[in-house]
Protein backbone atom coordinates (compact mmCIF):
# COMPACT_ATOMS: atom_id res chain seq x y z
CA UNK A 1 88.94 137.17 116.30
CA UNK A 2 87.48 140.29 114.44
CA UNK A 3 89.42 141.22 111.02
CA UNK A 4 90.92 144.65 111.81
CA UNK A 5 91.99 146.32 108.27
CA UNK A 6 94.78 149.04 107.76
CA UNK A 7 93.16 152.47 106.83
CA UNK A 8 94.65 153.97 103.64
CA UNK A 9 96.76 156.66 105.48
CA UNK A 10 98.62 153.48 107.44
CA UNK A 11 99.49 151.46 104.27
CA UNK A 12 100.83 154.73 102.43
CA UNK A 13 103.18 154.98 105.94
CA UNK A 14 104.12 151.63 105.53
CA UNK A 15 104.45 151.46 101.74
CA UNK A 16 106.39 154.65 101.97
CA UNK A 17 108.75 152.93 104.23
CA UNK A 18 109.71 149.82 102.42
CA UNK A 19 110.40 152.72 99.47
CA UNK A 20 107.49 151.26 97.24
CA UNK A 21 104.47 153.28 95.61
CA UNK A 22 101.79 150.76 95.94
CA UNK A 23 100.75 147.52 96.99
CA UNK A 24 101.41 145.89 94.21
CA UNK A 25 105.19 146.55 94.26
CA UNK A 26 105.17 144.35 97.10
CA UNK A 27 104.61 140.89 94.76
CA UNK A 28 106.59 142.63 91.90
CA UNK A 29 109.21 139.60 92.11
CA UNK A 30 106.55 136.89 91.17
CA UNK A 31 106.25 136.56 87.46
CA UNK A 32 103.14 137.49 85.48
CA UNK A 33 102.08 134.66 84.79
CA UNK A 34 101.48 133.27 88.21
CA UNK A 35 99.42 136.39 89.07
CA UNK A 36 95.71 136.20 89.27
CA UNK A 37 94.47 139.00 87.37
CA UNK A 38 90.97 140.63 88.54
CA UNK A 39 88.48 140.24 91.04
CA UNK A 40 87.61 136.98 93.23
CA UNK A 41 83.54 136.40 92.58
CA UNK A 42 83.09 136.56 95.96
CA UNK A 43 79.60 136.84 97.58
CA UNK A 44 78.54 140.10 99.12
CA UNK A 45 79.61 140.96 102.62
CA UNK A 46 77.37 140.02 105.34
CA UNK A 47 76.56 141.28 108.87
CA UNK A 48 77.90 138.70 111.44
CA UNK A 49 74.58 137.29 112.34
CA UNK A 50 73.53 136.72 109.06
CA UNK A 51 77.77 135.58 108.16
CA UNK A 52 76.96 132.68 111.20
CA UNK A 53 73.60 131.79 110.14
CA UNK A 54 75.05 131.19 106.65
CA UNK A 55 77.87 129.16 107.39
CA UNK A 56 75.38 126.77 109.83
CA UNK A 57 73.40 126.15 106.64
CA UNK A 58 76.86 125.13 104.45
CA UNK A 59 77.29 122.90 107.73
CA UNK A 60 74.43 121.33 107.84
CA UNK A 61 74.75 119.95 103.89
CA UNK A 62 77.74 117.64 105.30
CA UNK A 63 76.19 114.70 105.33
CA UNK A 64 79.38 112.81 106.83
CA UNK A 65 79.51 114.04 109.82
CA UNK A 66 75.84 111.51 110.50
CA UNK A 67 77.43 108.73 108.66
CA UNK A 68 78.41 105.50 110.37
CA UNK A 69 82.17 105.46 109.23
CA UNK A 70 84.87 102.58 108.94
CA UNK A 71 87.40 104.96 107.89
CA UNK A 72 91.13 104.66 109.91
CA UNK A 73 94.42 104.30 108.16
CA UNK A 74 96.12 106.53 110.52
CA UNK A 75 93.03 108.35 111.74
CA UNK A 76 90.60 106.92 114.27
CA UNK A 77 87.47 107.58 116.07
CA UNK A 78 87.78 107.13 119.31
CA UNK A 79 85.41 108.63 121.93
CA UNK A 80 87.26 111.61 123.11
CA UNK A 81 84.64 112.86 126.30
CA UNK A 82 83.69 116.75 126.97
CA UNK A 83 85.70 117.01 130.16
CA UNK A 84 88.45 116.70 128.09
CA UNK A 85 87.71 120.38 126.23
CA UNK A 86 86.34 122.09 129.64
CA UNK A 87 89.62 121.32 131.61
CA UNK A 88 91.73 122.34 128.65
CA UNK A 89 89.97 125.49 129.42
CA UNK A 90 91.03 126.21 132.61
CA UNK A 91 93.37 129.03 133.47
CA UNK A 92 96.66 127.19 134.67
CA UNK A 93 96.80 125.86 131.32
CA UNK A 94 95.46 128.61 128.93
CA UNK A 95 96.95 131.36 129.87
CA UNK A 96 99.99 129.98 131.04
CA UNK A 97 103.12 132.08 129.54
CA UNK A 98 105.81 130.59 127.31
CA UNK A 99 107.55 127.51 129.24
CA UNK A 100 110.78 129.20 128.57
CA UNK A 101 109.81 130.71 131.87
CA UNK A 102 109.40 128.35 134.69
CA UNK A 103 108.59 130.65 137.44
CA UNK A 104 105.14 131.50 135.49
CA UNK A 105 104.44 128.72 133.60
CA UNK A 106 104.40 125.46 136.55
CA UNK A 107 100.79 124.45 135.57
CA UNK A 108 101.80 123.41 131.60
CA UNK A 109 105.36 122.69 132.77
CA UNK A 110 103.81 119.48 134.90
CA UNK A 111 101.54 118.72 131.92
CA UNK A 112 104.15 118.18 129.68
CA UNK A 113 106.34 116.52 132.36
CA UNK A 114 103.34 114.02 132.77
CA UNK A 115 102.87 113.49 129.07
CA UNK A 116 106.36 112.25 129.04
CA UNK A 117 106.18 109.92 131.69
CA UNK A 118 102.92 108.68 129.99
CA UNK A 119 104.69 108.26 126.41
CA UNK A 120 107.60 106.42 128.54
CA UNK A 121 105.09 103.94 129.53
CA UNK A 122 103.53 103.59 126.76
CA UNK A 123 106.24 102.85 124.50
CA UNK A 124 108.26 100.85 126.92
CA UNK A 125 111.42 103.14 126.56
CA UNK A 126 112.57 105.96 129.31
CA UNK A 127 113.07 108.87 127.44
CA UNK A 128 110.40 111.03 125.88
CA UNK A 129 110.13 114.49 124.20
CA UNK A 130 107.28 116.73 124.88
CA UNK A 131 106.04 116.00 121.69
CA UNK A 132 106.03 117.01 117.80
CA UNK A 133 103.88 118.49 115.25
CA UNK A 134 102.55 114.91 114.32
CA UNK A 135 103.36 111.22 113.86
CA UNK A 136 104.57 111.63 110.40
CA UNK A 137 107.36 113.96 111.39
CA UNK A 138 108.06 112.54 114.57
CA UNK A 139 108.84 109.29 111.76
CA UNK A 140 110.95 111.63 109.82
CA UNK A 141 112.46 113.49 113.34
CA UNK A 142 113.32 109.45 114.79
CA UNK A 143 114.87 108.65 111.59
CA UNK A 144 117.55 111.88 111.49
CA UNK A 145 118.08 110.95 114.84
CA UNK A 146 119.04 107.44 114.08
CA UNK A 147 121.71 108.98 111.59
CA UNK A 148 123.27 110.94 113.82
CA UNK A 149 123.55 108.37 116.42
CA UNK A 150 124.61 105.80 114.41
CA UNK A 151 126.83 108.52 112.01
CA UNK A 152 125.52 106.27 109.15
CA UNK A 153 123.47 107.23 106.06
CA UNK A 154 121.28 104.38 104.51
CA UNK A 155 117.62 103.93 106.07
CA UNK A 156 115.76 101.20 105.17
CA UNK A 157 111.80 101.54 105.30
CA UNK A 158 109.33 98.92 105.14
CA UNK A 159 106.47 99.75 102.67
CA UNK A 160 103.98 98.71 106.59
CA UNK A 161 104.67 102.33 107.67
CA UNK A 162 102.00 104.36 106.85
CA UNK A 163 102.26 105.69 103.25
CA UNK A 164 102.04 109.76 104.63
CA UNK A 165 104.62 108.87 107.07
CA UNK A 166 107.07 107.47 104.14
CA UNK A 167 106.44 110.63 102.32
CA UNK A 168 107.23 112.72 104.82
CA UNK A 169 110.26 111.32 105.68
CA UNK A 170 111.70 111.11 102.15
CA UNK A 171 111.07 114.94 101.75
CA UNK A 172 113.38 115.17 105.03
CA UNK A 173 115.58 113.23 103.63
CA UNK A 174 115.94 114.74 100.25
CA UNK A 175 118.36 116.73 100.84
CA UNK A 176 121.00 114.69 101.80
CA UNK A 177 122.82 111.30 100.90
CA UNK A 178 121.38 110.53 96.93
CA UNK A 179 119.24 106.97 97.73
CA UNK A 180 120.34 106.44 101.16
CA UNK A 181 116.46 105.73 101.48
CA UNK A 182 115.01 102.14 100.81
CA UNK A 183 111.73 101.22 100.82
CA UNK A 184 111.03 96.92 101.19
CA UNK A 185 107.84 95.45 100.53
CA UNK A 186 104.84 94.17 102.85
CA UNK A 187 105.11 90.81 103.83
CA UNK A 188 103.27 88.11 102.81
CA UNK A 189 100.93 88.12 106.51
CA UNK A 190 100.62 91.92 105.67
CA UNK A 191 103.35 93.39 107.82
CA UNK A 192 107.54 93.69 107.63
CA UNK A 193 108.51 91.40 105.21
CA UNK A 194 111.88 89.95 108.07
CA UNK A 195 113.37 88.07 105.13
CA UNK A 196 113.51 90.91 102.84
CA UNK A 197 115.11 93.66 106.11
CA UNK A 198 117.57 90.61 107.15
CA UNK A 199 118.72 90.33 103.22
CA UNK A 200 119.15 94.09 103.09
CA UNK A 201 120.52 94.96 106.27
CA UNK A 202 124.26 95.94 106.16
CA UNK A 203 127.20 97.61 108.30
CA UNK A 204 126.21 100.73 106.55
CA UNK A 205 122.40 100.60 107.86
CA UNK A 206 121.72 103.40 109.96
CA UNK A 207 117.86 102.67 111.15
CA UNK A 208 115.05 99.97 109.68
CA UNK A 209 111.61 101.55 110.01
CA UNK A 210 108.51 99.37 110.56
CA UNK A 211 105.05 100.21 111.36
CA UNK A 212 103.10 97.87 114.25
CA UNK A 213 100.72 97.81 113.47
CA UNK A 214 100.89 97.89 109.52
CA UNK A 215 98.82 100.19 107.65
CA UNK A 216 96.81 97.34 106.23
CA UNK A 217 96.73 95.72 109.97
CA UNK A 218 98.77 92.86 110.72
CA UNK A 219 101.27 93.15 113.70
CA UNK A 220 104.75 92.36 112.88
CA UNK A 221 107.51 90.16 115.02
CA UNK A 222 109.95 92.85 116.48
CA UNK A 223 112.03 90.59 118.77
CA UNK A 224 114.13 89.24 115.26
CA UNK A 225 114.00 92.88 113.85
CA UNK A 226 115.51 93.86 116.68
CA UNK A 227 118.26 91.02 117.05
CA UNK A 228 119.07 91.79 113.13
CA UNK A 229 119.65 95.67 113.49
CA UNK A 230 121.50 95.14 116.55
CA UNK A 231 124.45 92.68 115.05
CA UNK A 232 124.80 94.95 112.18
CA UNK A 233 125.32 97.84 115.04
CA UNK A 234 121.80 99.70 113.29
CA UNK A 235 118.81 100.94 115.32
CA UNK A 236 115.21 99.73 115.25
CA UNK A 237 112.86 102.62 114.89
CA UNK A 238 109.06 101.59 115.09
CA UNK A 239 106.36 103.51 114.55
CA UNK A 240 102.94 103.42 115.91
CA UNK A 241 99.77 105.18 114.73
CA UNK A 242 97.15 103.17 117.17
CA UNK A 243 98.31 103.67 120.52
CA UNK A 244 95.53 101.98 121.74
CA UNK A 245 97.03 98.63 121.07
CA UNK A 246 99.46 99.09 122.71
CA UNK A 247 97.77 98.30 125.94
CA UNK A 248 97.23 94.65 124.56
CA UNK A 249 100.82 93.68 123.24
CA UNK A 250 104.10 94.07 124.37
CA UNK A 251 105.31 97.55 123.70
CA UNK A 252 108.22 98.49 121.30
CA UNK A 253 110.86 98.82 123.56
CA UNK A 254 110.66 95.82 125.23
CA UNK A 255 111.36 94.01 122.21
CA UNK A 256 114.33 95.73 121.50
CA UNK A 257 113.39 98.90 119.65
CA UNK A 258 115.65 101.77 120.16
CA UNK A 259 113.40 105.06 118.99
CA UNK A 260 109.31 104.59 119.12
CA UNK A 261 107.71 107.24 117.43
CA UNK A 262 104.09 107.63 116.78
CA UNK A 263 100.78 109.59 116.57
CA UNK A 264 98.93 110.52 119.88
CA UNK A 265 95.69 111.58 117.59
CA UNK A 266 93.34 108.32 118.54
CA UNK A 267 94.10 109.52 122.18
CA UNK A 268 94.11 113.57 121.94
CA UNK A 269 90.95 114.11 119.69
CA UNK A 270 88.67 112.93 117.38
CA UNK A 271 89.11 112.97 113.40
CA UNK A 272 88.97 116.71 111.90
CA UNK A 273 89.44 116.19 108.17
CA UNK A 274 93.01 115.31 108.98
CA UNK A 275 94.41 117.07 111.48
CA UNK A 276 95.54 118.17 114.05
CA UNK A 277 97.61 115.14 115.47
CA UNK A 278 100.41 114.91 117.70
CA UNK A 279 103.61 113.28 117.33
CA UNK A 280 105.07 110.75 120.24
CA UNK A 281 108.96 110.24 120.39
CA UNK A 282 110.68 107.35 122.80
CA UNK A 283 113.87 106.35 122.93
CA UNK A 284 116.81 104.57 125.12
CA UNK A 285 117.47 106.28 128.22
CA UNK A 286 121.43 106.84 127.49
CA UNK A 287 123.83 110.03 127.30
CA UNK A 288 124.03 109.86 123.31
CA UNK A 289 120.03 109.51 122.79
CA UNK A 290 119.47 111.99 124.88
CA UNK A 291 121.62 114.87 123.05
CA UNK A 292 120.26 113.99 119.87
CA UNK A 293 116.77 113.93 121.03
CA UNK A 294 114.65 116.87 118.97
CA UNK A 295 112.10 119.12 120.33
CA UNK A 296 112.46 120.00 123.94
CA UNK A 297 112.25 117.73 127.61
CA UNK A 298 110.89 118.63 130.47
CA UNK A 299 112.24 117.98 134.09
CA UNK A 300 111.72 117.65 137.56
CA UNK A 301 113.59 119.45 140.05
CA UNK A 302 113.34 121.03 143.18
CA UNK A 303 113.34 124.64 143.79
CA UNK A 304 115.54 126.74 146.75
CA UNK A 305 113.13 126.10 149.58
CA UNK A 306 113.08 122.05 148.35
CA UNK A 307 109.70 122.07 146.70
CA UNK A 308 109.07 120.30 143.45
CA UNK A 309 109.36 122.40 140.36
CA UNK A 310 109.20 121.83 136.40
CA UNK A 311 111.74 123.45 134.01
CA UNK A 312 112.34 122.89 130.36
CA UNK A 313 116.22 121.03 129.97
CA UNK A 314 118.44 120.02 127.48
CA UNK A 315 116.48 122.67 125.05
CA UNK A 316 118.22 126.10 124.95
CA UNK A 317 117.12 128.54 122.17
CA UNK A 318 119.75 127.53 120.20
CA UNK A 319 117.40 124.50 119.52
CA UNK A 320 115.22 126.88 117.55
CA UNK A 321 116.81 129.60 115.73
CA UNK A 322 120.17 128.34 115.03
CA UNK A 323 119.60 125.41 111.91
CA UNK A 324 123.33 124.48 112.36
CA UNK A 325 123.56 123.90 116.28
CA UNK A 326 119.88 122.27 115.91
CA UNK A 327 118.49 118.57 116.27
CA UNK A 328 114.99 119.54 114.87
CA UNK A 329 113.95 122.72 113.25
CA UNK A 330 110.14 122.19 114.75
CA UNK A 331 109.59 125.33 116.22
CA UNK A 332 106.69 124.13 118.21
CA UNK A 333 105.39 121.17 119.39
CA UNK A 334 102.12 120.50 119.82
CA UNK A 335 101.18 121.86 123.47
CA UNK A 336 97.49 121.44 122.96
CA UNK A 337 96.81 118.10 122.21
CA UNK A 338 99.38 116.67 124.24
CA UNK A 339 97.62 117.74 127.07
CA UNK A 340 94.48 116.49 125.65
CA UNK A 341 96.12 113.72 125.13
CA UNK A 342 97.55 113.52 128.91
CA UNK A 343 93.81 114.25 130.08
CA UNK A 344 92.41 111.94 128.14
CA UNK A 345 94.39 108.86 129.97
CA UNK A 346 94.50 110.13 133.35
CA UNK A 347 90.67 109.71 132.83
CA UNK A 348 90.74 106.62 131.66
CA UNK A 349 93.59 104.88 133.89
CA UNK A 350 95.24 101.74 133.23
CA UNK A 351 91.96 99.64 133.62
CA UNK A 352 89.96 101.64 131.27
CA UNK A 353 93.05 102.34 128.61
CA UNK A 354 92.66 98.11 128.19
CA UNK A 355 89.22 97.99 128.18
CA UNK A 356 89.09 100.76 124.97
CA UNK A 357 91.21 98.15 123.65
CA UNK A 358 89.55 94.51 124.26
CA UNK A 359 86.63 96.39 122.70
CA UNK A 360 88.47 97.14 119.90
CA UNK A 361 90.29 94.01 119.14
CA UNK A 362 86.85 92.09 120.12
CA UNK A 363 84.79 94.02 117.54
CA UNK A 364 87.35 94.22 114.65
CA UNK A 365 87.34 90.39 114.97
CA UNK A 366 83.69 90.23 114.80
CA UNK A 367 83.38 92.03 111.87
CA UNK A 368 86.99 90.57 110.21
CA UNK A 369 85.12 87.11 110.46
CA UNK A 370 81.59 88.12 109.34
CA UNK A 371 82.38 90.16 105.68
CA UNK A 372 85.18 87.18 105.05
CA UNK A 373 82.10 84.31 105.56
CA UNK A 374 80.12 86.56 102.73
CA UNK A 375 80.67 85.23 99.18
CA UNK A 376 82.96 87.83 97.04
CA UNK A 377 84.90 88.84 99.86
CA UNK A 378 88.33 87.50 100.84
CA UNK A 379 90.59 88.33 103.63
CA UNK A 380 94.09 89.04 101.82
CA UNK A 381 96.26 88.52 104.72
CA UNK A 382 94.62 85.60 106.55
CA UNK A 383 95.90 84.30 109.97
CA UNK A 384 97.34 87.65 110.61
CA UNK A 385 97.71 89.71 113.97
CA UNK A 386 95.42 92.30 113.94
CA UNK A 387 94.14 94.95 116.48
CA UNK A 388 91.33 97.04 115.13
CA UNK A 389 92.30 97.45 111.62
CA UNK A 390 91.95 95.07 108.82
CA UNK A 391 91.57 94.40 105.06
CA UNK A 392 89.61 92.76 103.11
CA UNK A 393 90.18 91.55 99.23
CA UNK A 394 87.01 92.25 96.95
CA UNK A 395 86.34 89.37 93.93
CA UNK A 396 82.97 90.49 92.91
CA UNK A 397 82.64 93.84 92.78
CA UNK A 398 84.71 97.09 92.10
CA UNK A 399 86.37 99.00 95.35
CA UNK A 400 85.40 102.37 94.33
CA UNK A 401 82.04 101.45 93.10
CA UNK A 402 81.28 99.41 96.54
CA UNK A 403 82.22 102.31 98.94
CA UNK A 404 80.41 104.56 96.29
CA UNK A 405 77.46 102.44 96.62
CA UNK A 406 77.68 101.68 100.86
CA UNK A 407 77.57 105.64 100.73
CA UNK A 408 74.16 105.85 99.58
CA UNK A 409 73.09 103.89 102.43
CA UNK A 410 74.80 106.48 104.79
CA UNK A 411 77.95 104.22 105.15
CA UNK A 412 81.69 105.11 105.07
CA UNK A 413 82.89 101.82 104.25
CA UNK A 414 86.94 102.20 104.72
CA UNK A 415 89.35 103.07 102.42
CA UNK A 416 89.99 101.75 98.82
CA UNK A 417 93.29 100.69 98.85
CA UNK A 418 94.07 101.20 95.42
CA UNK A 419 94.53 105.01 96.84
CA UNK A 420 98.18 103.88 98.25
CA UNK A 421 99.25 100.87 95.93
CA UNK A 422 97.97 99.59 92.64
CA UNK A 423 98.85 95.87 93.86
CA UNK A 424 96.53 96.32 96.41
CA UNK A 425 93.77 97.70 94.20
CA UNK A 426 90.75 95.02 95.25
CA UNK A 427 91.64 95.79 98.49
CA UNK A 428 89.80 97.81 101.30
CA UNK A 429 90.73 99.01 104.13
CA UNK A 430 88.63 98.97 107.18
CA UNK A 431 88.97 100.34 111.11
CA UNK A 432 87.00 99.46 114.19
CA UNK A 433 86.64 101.46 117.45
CA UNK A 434 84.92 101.15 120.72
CA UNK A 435 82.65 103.69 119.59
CA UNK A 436 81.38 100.87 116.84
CA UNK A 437 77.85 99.31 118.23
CA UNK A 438 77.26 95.67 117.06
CA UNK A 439 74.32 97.08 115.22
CA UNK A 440 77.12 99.35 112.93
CA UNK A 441 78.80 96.16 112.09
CA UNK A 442 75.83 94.18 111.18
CA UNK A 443 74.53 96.74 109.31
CA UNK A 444 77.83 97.00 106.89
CA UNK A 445 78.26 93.31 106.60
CA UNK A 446 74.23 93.15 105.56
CA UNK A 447 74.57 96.03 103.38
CA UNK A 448 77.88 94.67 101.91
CA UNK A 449 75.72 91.42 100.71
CA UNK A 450 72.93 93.11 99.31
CA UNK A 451 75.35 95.09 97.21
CA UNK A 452 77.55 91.70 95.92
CA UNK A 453 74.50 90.18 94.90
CA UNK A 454 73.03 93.22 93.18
């Protein structure tokens, strides 16, 4: 998009107007001292030839982009294949008017139906939204939720959700009940610490949070989280950032979980310096979940002639504009990526959603087994069920000065742990995908043991 500036004679008409003399009457409510006074140094204009020639050059000094990475923690590589982009291209979908109106907009109306019914499946619960802005609101969005159903206050949190996604969902919660948040520690194995939720759990629980898998890895028992919320009459809200392993254990809701939230990212796209994501949101399939349900659902229905139509439901505009009458204030949803994400499976079907996964789980294991055999290196949470995420305890060497260090050799070795948690500061973080050749794992566990013994 080209940048269009006013002309002089249209700012004086607008300036003239809002009853001001200059532009600088516009900011006059933001104290001096929080004004940058003078001129940016910025470079010289350019032509837009030279403008794209210039920004290939600052493109090509990002060195990461060639690295082989064993970064994750919420974020994974995954391959993510071109047809994905060209059909998101196609007409039906891009210039497709606002789903407010059916009648015009049947092509992204089906998309989102069929994103649901993929969500449904994948969580193991009925009901799905048509998505959020990203997992760590959709976290936050399934715990409100849980307070209204339950009309209860307290939440507790185990410290195995992903550290963002705690964040996020204390800043939605700030406003409210003083403390009605708890956070519990990790477990022992590295995921929900069950003694600690059963100890804590009360009659004035509304939701316990849990992440499976746990940001360090380790897959947690839901079955007796569920059982324990249940006879206290609170709900079981888990949270999933790798929906890929999903297709090799039992999903959420058939162990009991009541709300499944989650990020769709993995699926949707590859890593972009952090974003975008989209957020997932499951639930039971009864008349109270689905009135408190935020964002908007999509339905099938039939039209006069009995053909099969699409129309947004349960979603007036009341859902957006009116914070009192609301169960979310996200505006928007994430349209985009969830029909990446949609693409993306239909492509891959059932039999190729589970192979992405055994190739995952195999390699992680690989690689799990060969840096714990090295000397210096520990795994912290052995015996634990992983899927393609793992850490491993340092004893030798410095975390920061290691991945410094495996950086030089064109390696992103994971993430230092110590970024999250002080406990955990010998600790690193590491991720696996299919995309990982068993050359790429080799070559970090043989560059890992040249740097211990250096």
């Amino acid at each position: 998009m080209r940048y269009l500036p006013h002309t002089e004679e249209e700012i004086r008409e607008m300036l003239a107007v809002a009853g001001m003399s200059d532009i600088d009457d516009l900011f006059r409510s933001i104290p001096e001292e929080a004004k940058f006074h003078g001129k940016l140094e910025l470079p010289a204009p350019l032509g837009e030839a030279r403008l794209m020639r210039h920004v290939a050059q600052i493109a090509e000094k990002n060195q990461a982009a060639s690295m082989v990475s064993f970064l994750g923690c919420g974020a994974y590589a995954h391959h993510v294949p071109p047809a994905v982009d060209q059909l998101l291209l196609r007409s039906e979908f891009y210039t497709a008017y606002t789903p407010y109106q059916p009648e015009v907009a049947q092509g992204t109306l089906q998309a989102i139906w069929e994103f649901q019914t993929m969500v449904s499946e994948l969580y193991g619960l009925p009901l799905a939204n048509a998505s959020l802005y990203d997992g760590a609101s959709a976290t936050a969005e399934g715990v409100l939720m849980a307070r209204r159903l339950t009309k209860r206050d307290e939440v507790l949190m185990s410290e195995c959700v992903h550290p963002h996604y705690r964040e996020t969902t204390a800043a939605y919660l700030a406003g409210g009940t003083p403390d009605s948040l708890k956070e519990l520690p990790l477990g022992s194995d590295g995921a929900a610490d069950i003694d600690t939720i059963l100890q804590t759990l009360s009659e004035s629980t509304a939701c316990v949070v849990v992440g499976s898998p746990s940001y360090v890895g380790p897959l947690p028992e839901l079955e007796k989280l569920s059982e324990a919320c249940h006879s206290v009459g609170a709900l079981l809200v888990v949270c999933v950032v790798e929906p890929y392993a999903l297709a090799l254990v039992k999903p959420p809701g058939h162990c009991g979980a009541d709300i499944v939230v989650g990020e769709g990212q993995p699926i949707a796209c590859p890593p972009q310096y952090g974003g975008p994501g989209v957020g997932l949101l499951a639930c039971r399939h009864e008349r109270k979940y689905l009135q408190q349900l935020p964002g908007r659902v999509c339905g099938e229905t039939v039209d006069q002639d009995g053909k099969q139509g699409f129309v947004l439901t349960l979603s007036t505009r009341e859902q957006h504009i009116r914070r009192h009458r609301a169960t979310s204030n996200i505006c928007t949803n994430q349209g985009l990526l969830a029909l990446a994400f949609t693409i993306r499976i239909a492509l891959l079907g059932k039999s190729g959603f589970v192979e992405v996964a055994k190739q995952c789980l195999a390699k992680a294991h690989y690689l799990r087994t060969s840096l714990c055999e090295l000397d210096g290196v520990e795994d912290p949470y052995p015996g634990s069920r992983i899927f393609n995420e793992f850490a491993i305890r340092l004893t030798a060497k410095n975390t920061d000065e290691l991945l410094t260090s495996l950086e030089k050799k064109n390696i992103l070795g994971g993430i230092a742990l110590s970024k999250f948690s002080k406990d955990r500061g010998d600790q690193i973080l590491l991720a696996v995908t299919e995309q990982h050749t068993r050359e790429d794992l080799d070559l970090l566990v043989s560059s890992l043991r040249e740097i211990i013994k250096a």
